[in-house]
N, C-alpha and C. Protein backbone atom coordinates (compact mmCIF):
# COMPACT_ATOMS: atom_id res chain seq x y z
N UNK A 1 1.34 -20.64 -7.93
CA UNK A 1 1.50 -19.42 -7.15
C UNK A 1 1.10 -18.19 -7.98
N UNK A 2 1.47 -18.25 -9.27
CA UNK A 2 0.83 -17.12 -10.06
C UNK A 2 -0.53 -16.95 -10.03
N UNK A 3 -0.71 -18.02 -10.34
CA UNK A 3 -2.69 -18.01 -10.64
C UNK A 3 -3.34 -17.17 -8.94
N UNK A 4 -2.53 -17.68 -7.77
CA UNK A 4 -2.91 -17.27 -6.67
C UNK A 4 -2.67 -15.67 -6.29
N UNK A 5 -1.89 -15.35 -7.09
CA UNK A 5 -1.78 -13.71 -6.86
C UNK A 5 -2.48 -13.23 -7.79
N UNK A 6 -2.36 -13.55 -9.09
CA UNK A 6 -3.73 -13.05 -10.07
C UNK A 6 -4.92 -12.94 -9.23
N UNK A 7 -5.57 -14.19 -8.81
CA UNK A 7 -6.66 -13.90 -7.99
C UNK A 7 -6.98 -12.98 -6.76
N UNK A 8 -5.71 -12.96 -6.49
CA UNK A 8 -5.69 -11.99 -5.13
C UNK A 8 -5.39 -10.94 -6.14
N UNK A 9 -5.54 -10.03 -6.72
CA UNK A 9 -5.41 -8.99 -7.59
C UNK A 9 -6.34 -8.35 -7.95
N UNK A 10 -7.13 -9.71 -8.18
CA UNK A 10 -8.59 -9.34 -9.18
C UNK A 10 -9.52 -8.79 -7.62
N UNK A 11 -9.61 -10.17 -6.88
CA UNK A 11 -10.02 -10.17 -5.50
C UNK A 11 -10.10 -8.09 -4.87
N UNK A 12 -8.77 -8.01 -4.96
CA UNK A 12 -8.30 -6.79 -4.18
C UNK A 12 -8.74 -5.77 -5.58
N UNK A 13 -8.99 -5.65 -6.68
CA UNK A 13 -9.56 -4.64 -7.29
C UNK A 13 -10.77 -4.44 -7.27
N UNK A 14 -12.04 -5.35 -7.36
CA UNK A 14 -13.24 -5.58 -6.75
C UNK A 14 -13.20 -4.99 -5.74
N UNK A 15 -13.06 -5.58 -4.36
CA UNK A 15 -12.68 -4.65 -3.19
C UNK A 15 -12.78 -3.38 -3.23
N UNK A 16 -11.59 -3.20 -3.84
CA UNK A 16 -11.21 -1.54 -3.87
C UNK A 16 -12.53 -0.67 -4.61
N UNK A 17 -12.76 -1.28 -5.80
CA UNK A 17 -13.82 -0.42 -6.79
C UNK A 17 -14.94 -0.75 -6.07
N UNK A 18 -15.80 -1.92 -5.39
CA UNK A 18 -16.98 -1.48 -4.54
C UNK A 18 -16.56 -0.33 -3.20
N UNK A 19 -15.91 -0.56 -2.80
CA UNK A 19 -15.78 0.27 -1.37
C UNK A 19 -15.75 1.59 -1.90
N UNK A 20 -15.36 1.94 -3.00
CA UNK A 20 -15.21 3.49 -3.38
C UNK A 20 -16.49 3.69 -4.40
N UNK A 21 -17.32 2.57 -4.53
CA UNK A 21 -18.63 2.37 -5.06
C UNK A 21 -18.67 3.21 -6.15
N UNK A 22 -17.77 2.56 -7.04
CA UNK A 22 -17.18 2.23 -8.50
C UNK A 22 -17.91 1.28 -9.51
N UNK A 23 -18.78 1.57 -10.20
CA UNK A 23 -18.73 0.24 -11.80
C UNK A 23 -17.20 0.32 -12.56
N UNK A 24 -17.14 -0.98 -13.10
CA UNK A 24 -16.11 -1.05 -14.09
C UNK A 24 -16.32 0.18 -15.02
N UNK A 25 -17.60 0.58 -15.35
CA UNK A 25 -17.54 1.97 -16.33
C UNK A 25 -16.79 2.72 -15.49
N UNK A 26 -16.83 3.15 -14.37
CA UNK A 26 -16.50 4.34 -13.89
C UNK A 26 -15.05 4.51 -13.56
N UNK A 27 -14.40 3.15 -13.21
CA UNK A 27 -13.48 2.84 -12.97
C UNK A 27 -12.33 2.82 -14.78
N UNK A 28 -13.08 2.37 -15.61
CA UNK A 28 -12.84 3.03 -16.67
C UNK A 28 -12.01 4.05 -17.48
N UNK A 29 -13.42 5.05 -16.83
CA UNK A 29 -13.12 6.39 -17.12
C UNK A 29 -12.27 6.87 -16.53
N UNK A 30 -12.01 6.74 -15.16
CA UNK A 30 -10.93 7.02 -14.35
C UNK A 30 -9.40 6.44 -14.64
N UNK A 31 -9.43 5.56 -15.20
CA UNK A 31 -7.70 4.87 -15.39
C UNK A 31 -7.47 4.87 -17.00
N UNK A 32 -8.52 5.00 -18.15
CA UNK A 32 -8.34 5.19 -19.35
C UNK A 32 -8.17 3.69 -19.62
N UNK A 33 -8.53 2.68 -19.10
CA UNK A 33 -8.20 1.19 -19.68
C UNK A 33 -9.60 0.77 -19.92
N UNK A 34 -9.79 0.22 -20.75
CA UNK A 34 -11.52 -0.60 -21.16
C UNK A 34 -11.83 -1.36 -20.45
N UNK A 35 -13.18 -1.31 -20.05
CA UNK A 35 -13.96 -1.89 -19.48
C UNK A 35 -13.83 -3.65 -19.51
N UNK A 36 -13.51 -4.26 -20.58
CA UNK A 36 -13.19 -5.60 -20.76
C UNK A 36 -11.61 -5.38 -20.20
N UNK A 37 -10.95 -4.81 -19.80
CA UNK A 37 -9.35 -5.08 -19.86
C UNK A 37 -9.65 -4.90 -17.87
N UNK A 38 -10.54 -4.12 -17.44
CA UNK A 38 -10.66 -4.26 -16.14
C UNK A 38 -11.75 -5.37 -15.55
N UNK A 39 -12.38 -6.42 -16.49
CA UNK A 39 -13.18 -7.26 -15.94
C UNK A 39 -12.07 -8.50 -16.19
N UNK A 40 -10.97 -8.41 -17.28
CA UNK A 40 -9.93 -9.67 -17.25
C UNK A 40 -9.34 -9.49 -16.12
N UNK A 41 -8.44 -8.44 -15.56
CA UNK A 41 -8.04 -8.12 -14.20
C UNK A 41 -8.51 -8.29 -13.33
N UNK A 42 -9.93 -8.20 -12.83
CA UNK A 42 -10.76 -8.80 -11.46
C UNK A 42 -11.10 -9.97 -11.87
N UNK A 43 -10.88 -11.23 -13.37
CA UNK A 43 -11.44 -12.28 -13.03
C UNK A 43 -9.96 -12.56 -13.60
N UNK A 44 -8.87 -12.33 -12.89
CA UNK A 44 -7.75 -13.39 -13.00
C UNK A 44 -7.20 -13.40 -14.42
N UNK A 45 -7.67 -13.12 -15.02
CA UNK A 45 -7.25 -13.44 -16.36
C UNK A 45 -6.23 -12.88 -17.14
N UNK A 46 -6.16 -11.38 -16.77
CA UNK A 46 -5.11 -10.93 -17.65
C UNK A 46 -4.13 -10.65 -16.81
N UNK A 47 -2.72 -10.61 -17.23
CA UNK A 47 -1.37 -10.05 -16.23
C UNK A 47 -1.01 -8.60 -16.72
N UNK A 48 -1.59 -7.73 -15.69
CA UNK A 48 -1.10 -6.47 -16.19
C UNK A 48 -0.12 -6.58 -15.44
N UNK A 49 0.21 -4.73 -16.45
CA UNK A 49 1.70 -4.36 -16.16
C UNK A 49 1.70 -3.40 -15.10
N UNK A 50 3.33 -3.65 -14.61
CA UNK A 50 3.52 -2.42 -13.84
C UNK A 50 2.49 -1.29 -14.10
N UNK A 51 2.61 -0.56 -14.61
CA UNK A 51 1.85 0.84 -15.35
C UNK A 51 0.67 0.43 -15.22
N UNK A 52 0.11 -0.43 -15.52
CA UNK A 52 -1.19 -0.63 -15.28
C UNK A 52 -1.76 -0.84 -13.83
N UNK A 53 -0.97 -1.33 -13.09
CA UNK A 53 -1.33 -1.11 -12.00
C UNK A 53 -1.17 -0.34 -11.07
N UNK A 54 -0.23 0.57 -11.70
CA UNK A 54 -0.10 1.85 -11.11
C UNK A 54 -1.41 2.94 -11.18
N UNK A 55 -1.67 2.69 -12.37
CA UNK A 55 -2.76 3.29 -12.53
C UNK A 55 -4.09 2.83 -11.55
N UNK A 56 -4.55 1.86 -11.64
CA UNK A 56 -5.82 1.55 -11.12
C UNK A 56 -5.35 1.78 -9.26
N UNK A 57 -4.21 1.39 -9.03
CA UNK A 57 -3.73 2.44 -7.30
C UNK A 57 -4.72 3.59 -7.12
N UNK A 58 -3.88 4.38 -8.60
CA UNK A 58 -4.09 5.62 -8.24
C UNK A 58 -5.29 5.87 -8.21
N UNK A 59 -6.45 5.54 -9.35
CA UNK A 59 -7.71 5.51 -9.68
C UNK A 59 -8.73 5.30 -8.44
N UNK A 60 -8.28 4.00 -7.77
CA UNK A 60 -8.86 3.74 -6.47
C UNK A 60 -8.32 4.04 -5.21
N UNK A 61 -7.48 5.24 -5.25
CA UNK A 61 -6.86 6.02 -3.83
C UNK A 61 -6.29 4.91 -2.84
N UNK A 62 -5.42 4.23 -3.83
CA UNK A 62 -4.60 3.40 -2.84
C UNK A 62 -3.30 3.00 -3.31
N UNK A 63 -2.42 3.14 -2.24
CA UNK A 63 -0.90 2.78 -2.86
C UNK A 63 -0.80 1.15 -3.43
N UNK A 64 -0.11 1.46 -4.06
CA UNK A 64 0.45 0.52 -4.76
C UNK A 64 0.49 -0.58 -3.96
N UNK A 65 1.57 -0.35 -2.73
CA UNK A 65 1.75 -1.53 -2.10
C UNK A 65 0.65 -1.71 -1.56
N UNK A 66 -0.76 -1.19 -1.00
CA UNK A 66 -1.44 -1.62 -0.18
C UNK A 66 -2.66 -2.58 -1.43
N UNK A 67 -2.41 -2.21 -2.54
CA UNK A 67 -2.83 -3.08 -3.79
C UNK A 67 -2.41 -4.35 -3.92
N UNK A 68 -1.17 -4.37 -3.94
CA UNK A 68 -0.46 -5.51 -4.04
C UNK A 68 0.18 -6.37 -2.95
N UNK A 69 -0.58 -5.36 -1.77
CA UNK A 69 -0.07 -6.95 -0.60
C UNK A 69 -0.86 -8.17 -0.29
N UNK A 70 0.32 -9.22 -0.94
CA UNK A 70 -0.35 -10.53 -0.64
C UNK A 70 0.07 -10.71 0.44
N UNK A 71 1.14 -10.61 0.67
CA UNK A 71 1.59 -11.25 2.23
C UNK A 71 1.00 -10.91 2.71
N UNK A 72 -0.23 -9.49 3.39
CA UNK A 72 -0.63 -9.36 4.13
C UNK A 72 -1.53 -9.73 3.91
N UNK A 73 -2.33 -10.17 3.04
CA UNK A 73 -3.36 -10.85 2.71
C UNK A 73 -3.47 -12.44 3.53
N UNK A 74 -2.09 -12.96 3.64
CA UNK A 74 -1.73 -13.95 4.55
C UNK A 74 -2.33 -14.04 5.94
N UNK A 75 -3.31 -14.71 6.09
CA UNK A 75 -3.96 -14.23 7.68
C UNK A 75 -3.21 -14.83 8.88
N UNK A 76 -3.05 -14.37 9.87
CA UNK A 76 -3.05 -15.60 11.11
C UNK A 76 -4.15 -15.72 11.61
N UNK A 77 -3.79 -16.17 12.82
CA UNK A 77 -4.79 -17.15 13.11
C UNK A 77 -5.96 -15.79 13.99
N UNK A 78 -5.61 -15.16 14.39
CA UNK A 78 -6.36 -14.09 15.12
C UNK A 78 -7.42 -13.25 13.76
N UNK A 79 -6.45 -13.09 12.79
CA UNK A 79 -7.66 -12.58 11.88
C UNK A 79 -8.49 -13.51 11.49
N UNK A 80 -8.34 -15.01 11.10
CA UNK A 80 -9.15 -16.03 10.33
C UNK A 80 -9.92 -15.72 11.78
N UNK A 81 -10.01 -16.04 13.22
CA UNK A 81 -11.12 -16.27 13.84
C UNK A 81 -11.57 -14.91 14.04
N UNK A 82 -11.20 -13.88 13.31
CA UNK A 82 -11.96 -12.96 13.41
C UNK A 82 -13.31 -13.01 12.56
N UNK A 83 -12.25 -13.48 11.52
CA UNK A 83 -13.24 -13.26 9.98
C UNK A 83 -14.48 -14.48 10.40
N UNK A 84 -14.47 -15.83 10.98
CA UNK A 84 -15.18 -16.56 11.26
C UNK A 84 -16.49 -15.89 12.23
N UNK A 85 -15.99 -15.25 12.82
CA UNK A 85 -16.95 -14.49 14.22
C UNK A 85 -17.96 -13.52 13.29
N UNK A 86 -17.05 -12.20 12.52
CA UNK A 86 -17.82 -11.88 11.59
C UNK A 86 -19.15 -12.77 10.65
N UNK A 87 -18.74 -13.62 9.88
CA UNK A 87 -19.17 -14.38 9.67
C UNK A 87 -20.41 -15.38 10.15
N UNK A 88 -19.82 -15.38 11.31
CA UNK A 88 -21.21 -16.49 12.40
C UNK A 88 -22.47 -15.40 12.59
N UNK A 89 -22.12 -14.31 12.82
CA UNK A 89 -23.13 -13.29 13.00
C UNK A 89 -24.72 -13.29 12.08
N UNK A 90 -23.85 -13.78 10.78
CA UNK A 90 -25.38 -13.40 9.98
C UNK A 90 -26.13 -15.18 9.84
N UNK A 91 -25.48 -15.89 10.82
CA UNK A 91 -26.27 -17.60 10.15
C UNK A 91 -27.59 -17.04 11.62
N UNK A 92 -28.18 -17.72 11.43
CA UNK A 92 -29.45 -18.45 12.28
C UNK A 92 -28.85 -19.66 13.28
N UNK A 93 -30.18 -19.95 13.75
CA UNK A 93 -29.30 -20.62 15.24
C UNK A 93 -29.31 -22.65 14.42
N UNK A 94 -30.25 -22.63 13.65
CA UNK A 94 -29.83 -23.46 12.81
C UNK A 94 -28.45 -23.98 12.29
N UNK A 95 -28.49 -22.68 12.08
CA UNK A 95 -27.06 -22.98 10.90
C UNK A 95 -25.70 -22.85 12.01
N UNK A 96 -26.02 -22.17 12.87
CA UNK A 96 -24.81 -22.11 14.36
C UNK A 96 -25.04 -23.30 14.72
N UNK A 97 -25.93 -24.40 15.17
CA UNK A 97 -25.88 -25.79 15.41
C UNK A 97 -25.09 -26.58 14.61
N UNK A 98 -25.29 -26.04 12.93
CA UNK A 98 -24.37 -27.03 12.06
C UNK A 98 -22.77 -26.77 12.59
N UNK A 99 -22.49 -25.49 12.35
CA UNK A 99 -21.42 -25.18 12.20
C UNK A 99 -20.72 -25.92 13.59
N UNK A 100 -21.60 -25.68 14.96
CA UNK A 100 -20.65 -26.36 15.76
C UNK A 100 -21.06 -28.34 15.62
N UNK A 101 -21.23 -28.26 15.24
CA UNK A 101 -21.10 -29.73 15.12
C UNK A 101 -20.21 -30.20 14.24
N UNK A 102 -19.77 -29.43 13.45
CA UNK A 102 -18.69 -29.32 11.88
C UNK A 102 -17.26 -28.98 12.94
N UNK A 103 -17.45 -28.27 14.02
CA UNK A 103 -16.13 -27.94 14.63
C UNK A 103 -15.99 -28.91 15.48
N UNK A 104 -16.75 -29.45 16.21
CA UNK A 104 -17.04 -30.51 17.10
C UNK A 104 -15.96 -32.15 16.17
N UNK A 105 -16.88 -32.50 14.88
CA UNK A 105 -16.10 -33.27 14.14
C UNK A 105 -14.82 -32.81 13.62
N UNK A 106 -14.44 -31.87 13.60
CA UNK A 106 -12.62 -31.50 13.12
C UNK A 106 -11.66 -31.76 14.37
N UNK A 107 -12.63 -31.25 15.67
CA UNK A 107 -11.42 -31.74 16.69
C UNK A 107 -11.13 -32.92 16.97
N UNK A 108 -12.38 -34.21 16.49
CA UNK A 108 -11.98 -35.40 17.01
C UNK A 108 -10.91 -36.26 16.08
């Protein structure tokens, strides 16, 4: 379960620093932590601290909790077939043939 929120951490700092179209330099400069101490944090690796993640919140204009929600990270079932629909959009009609034939074999 740890390793799974680490990743959802790293996951959700990526996130955050492209959408505000951020490099780790810039992101950096903004929270005062090194550039290697914010690439261990988006690849799982290091366990920061409180304080530290207070900081990178603030850095990337987002609360804390909306940083650190895993539970909501928890999908049901309305978002997963959202995210799937999203998703189907960019295959070819190729690859929409596979896929329903892949759904076709899960229901039987």
């Amino acid at each position: 379960m740890a390793n799974e929120i680490k990743d959802f951490l790293g996951k959700q700092v990526i996130a955050r620093r492209t959408k505000a179209k951020l490099s780790q330099a810039a992101l950096s400069k903004r929270t005062g932590l090194s550039i290697a101490r914010i690439s261990e944090i988006e690849r799982a690796v290091a366990n920061p601290t409180l304080e530290t993640l207070m900081v990178l919140a603030d850095a990337l204009n987002v609360s804390l909790v909306d940083l650190l929600d895993y539970e909501g990270s928890l999908t049901s079932a309305a978002k997963v077939k959202e995210k799937i629909t999203d998703g189907l959009e960019r295959f070819d009609e190729k690859q929409l043939q596979t896929v329903l034939a892949l759904v076709r074999a899960m229901r039987k």
